[in-house]
PDB file of N, CA and C in Angstrom:
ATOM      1  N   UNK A   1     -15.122  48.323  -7.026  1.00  0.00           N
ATOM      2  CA  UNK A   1     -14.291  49.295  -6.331  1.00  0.00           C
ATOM      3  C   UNK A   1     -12.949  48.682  -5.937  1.00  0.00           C
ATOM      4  N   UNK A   2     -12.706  47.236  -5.920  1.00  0.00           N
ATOM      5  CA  UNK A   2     -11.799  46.615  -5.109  1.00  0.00           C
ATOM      6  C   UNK A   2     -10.355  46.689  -6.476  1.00  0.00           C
ATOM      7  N   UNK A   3     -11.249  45.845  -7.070  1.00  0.00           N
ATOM      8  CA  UNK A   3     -10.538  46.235  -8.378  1.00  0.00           C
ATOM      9  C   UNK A   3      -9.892  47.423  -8.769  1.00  0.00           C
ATOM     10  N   UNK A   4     -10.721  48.223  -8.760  1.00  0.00           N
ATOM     11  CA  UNK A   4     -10.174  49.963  -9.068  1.00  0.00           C
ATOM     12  C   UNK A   4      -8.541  49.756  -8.188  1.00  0.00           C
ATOM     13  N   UNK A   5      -9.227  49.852  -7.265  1.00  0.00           N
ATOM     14  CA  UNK A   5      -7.843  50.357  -5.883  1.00  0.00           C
ATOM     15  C   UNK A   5      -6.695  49.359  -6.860  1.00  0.00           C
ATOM     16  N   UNK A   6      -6.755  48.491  -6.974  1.00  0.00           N
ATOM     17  CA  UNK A   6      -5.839  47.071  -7.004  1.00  0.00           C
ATOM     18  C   UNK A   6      -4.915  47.735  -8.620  1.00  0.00           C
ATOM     19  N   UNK A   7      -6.225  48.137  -9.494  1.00  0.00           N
ATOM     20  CA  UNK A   7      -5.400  48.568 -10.498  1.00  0.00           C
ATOM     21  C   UNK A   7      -4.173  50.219 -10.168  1.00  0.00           C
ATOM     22  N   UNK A   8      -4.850  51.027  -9.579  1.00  0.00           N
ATOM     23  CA  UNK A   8      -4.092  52.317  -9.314  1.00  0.00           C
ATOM     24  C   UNK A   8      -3.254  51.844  -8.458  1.00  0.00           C
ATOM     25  N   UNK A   9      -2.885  50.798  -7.769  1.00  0.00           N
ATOM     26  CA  UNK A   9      -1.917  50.459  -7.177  1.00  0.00           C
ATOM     27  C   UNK A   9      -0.659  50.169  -7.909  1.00  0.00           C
ATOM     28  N   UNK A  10      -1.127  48.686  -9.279  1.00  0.00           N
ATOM     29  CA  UNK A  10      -0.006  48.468 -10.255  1.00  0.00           C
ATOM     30  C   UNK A  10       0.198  49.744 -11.259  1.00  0.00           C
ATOM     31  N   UNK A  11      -0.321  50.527 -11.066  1.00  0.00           N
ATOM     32  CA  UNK A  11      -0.051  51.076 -12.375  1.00  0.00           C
ATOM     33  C   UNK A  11       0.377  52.380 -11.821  1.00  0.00           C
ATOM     34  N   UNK A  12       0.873  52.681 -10.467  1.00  0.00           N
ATOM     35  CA  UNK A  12       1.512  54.025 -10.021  1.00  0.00           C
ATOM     36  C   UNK A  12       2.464  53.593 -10.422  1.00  0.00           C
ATOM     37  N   UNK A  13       3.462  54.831 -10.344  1.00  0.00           N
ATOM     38  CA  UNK A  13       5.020  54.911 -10.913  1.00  0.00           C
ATOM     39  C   UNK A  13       5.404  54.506  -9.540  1.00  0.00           C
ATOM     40  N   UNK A  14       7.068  53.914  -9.516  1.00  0.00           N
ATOM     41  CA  UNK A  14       7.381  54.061  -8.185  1.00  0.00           C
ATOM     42  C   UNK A  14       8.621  53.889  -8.069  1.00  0.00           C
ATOM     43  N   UNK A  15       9.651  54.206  -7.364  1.00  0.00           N
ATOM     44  CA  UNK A  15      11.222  54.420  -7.432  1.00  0.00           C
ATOM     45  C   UNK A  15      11.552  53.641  -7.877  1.00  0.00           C
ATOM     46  N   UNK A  16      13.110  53.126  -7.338  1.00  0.00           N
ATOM     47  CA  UNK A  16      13.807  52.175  -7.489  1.00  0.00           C
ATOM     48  C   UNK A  16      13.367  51.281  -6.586  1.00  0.00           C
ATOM     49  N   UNK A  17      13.820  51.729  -5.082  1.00  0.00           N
ATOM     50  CA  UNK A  17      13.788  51.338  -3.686  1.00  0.00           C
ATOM     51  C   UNK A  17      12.571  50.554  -3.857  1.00  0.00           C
ATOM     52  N   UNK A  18      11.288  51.291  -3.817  1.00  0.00           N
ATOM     53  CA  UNK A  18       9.982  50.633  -4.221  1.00  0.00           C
ATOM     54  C   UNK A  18       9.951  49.376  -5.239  1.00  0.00           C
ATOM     55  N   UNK A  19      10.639  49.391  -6.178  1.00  0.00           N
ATOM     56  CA  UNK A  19      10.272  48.310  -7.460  1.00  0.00           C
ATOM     57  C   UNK A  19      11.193  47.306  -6.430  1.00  0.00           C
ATOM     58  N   UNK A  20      12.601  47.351  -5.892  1.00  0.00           N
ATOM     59  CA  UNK A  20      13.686  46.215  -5.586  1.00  0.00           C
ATOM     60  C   UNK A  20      12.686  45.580  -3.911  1.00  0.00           C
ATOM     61  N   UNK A  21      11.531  46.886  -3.646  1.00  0.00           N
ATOM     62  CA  UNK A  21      11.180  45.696  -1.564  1.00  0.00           C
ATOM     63  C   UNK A  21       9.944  45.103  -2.313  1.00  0.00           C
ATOM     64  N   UNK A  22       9.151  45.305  -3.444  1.00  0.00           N
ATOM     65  CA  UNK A  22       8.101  44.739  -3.990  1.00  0.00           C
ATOM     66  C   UNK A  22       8.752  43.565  -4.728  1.00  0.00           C
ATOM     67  N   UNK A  23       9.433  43.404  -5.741  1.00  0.00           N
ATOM     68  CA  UNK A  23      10.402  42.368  -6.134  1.00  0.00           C
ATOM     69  C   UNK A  23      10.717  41.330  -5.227  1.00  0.00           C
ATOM     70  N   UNK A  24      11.735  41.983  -4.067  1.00  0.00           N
ATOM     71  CA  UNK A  24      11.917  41.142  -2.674  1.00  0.00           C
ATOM     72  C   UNK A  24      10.927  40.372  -2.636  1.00  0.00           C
ATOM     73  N   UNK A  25       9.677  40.914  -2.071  1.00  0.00           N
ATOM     74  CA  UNK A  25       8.813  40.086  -1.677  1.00  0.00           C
ATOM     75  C   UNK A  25       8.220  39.461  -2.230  1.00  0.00           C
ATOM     76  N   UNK A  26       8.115  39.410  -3.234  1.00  0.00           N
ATOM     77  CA  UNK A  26       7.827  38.539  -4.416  1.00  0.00           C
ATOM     78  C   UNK A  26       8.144  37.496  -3.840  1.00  0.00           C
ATOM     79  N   UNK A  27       9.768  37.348  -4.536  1.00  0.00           N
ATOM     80  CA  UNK A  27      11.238  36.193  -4.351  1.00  0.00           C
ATOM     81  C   UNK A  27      10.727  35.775  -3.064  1.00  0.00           C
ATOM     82  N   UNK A  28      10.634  36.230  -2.124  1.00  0.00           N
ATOM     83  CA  UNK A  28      10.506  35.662  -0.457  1.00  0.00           C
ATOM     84  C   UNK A  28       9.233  35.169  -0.466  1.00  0.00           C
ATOM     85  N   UNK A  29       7.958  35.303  -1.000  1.00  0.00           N
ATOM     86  CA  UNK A  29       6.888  34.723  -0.845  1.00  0.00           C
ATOM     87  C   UNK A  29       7.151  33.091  -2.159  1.00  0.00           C
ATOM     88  N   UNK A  30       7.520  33.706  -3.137  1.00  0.00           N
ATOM     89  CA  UNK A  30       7.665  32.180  -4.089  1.00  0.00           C
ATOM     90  C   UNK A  30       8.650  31.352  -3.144  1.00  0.00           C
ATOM     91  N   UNK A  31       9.442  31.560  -2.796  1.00  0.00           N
ATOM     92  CA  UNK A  31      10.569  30.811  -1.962  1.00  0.00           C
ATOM     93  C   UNK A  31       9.819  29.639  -0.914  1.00  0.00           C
ATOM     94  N   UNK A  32       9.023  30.630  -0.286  1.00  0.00           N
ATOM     95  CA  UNK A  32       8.818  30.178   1.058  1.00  0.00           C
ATOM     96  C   UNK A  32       7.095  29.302   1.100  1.00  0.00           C
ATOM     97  N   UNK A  33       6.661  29.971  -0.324  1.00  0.00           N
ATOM     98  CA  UNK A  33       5.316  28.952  -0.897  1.00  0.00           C
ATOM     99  C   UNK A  33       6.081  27.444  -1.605  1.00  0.00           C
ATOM    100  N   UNK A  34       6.769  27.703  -1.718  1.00  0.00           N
ATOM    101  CA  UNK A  34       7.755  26.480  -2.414  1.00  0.00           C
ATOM    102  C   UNK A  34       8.221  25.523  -1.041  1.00  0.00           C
ATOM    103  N   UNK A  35       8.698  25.784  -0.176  1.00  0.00           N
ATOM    104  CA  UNK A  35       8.974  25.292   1.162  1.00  0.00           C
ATOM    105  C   UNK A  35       8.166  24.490   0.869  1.00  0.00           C
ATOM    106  N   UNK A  36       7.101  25.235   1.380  1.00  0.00           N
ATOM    107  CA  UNK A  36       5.815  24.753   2.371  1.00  0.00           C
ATOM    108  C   UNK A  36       4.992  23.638   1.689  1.00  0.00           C
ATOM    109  N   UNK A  37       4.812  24.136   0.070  1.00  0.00           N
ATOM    110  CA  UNK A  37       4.122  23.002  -0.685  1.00  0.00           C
ATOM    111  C   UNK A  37       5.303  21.601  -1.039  1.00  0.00           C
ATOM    112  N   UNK A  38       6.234  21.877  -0.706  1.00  0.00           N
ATOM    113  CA  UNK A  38       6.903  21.023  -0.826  1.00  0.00           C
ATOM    114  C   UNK A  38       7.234  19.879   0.437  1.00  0.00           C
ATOM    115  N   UNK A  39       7.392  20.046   1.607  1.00  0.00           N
ATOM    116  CA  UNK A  39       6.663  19.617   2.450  1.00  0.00           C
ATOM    117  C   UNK A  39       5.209  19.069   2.680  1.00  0.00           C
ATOM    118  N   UNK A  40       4.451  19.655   2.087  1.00  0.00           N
ATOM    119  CA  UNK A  40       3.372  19.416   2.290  1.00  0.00           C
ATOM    120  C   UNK A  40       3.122  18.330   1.176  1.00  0.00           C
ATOM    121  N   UNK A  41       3.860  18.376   0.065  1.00  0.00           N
ATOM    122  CA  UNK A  41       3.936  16.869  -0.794  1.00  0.00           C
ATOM    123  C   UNK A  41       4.421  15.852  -0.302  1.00  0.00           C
ATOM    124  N   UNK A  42       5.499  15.967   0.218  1.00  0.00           N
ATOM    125  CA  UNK A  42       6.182  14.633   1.120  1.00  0.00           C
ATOM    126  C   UNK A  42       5.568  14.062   2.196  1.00  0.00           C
ATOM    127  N   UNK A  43       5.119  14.804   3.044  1.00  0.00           N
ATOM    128  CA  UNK A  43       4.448  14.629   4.030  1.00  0.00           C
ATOM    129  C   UNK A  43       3.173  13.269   3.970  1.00  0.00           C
ATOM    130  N   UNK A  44       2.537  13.925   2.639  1.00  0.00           N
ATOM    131  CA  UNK A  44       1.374  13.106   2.415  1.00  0.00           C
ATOM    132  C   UNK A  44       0.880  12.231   1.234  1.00  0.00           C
ATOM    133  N   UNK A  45       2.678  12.124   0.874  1.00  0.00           N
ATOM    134  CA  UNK A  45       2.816  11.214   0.220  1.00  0.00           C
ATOM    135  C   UNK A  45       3.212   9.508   0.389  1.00  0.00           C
ATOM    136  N   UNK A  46       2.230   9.155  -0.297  1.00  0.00           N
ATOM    137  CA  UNK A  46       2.532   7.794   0.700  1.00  0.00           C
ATOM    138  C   UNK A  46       3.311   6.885   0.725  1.00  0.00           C
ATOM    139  N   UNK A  47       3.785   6.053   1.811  1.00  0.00           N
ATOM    140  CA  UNK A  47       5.122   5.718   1.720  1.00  0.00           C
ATOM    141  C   UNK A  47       5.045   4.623   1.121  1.00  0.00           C
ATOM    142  N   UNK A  48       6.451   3.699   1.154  1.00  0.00           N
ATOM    143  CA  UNK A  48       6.689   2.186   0.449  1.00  0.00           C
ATOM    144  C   UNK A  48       5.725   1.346   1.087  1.00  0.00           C
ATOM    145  N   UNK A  49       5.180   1.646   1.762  1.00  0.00           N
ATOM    146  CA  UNK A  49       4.200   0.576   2.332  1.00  0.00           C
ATOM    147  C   UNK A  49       2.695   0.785   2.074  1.00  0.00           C
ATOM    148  N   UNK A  50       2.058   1.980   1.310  1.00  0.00           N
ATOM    149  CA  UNK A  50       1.139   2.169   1.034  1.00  0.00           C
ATOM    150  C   UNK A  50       0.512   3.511   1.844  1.00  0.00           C
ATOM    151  N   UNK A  51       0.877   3.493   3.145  1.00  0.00           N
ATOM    152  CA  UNK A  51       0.232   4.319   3.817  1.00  0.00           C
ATOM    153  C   UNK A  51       0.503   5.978   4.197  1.00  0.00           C
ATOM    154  N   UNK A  52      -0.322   7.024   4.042  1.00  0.00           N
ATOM    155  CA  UNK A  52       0.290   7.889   4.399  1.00  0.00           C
ATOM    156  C   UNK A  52       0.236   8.588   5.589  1.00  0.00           C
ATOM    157  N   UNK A  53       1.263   9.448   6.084  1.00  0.00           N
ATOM    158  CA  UNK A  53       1.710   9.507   7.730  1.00  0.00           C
ATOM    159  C   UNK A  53       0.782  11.113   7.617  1.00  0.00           C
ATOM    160  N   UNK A  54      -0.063  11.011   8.580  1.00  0.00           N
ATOM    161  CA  UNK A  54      -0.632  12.080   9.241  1.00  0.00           C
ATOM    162  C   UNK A  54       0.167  13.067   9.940  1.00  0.00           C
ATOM    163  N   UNK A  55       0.295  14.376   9.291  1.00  0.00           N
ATOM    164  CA  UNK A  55       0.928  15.681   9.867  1.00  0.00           C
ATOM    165  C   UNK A  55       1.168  16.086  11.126  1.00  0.00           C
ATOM    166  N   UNK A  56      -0.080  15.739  11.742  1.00  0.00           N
ATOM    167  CA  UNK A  56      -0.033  16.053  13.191  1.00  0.00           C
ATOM    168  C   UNK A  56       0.451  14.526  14.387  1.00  0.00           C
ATOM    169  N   UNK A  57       0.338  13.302  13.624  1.00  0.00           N
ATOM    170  CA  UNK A  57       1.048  12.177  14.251  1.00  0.00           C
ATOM    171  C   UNK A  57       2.295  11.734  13.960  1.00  0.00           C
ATOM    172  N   UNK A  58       3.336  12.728  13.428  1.00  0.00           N
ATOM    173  CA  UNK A  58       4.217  11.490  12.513  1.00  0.00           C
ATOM    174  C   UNK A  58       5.194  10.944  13.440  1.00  0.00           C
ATOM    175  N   UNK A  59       5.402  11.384  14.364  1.00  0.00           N
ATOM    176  CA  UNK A  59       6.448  10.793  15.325  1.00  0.00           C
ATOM    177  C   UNK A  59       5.662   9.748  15.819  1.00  0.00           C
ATOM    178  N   UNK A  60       4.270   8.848  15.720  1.00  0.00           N
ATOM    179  CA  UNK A  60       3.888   7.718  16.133  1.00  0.00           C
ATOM    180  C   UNK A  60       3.802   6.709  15.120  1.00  0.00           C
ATOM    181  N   UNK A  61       3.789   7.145  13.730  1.00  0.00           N
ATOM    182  CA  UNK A  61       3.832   6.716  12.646  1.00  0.00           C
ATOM    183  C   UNK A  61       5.145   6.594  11.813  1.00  0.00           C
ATOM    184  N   UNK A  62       6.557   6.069  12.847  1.00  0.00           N
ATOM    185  CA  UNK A  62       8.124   6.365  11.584  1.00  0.00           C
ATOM    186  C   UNK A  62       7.858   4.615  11.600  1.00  0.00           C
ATOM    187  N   UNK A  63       7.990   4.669  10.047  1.00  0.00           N
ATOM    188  CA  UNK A  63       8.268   2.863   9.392  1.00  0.00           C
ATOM    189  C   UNK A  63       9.517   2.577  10.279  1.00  0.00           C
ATOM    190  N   UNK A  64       9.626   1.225  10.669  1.00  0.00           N
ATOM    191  CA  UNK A  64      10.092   0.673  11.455  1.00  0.00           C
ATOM    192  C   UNK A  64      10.912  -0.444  10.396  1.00  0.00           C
ATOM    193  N   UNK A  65      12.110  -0.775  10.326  1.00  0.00           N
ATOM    194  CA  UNK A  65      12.232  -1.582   9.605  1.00  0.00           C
ATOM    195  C   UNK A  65      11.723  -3.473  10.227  1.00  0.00           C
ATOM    196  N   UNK A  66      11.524  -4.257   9.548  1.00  0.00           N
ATOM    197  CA  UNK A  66      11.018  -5.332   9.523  1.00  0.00           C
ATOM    198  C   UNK A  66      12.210  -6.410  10.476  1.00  0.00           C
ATOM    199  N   UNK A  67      11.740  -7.045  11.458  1.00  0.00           N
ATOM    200  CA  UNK A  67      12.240  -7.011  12.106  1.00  0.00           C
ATOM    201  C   UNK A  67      12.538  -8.961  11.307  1.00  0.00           C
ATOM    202  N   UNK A  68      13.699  -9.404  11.502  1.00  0.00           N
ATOM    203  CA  UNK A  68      14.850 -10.364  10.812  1.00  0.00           C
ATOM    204  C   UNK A  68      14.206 -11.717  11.517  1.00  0.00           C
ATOM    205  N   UNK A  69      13.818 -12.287  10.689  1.00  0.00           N
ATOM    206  CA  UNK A  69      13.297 -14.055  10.996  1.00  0.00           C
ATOM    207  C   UNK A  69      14.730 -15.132  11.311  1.00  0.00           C
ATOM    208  N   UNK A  70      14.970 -15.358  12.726  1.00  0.00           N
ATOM    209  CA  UNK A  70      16.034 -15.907  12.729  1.00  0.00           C
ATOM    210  C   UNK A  70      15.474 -17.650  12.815  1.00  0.00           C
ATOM    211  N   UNK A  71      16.249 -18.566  11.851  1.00  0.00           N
ATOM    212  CA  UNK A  71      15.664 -19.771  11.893  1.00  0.00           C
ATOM    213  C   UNK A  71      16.749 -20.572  13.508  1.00  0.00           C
ATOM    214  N   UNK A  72      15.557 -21.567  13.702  1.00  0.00           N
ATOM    215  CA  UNK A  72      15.799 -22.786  14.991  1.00  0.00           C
ATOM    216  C   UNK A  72      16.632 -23.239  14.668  1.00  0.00           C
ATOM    217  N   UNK A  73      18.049 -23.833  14.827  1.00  0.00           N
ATOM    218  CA  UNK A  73      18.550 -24.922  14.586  1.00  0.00           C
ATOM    219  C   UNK A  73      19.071 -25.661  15.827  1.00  0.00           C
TER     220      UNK A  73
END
């Protein structure tokens, strides 16, 4: 039955107006799935050091650069 509905949905006729806010939302959902997975690659991708930074910690987790060995003389 779910199906049914889903097909008489694509296959009504429908204006202009109708084809250009269905279109829209299309564009605005690929856009904004693109964001998000894209973020969501960086995020948990792991860095030059091997490790990767947890989503919900990353402000306790920013690489720090290595701090400079000054020799005795």
């Amino acid at each position: 039955m779910k199906w049914r509905t889903i097909a008489v949905l694509i296959s009504k006729p429908r204006t202009a107006s109708e084809t250009r806010a269905i279109a829209l939302f299309v564009i605005e959902f690929y856009i904004l799935s693109s964001i998000v997975l894209a973020s969501w690659w960086y995020r948990f991708t792991p860095t030059a050091s091997g490790t990767v930074i947890p989503f919900c910690c990353s402000h306790r987790f920013q690489e720090q650069e290595p701090e400079s060995s000054e020799s005795l003389s």
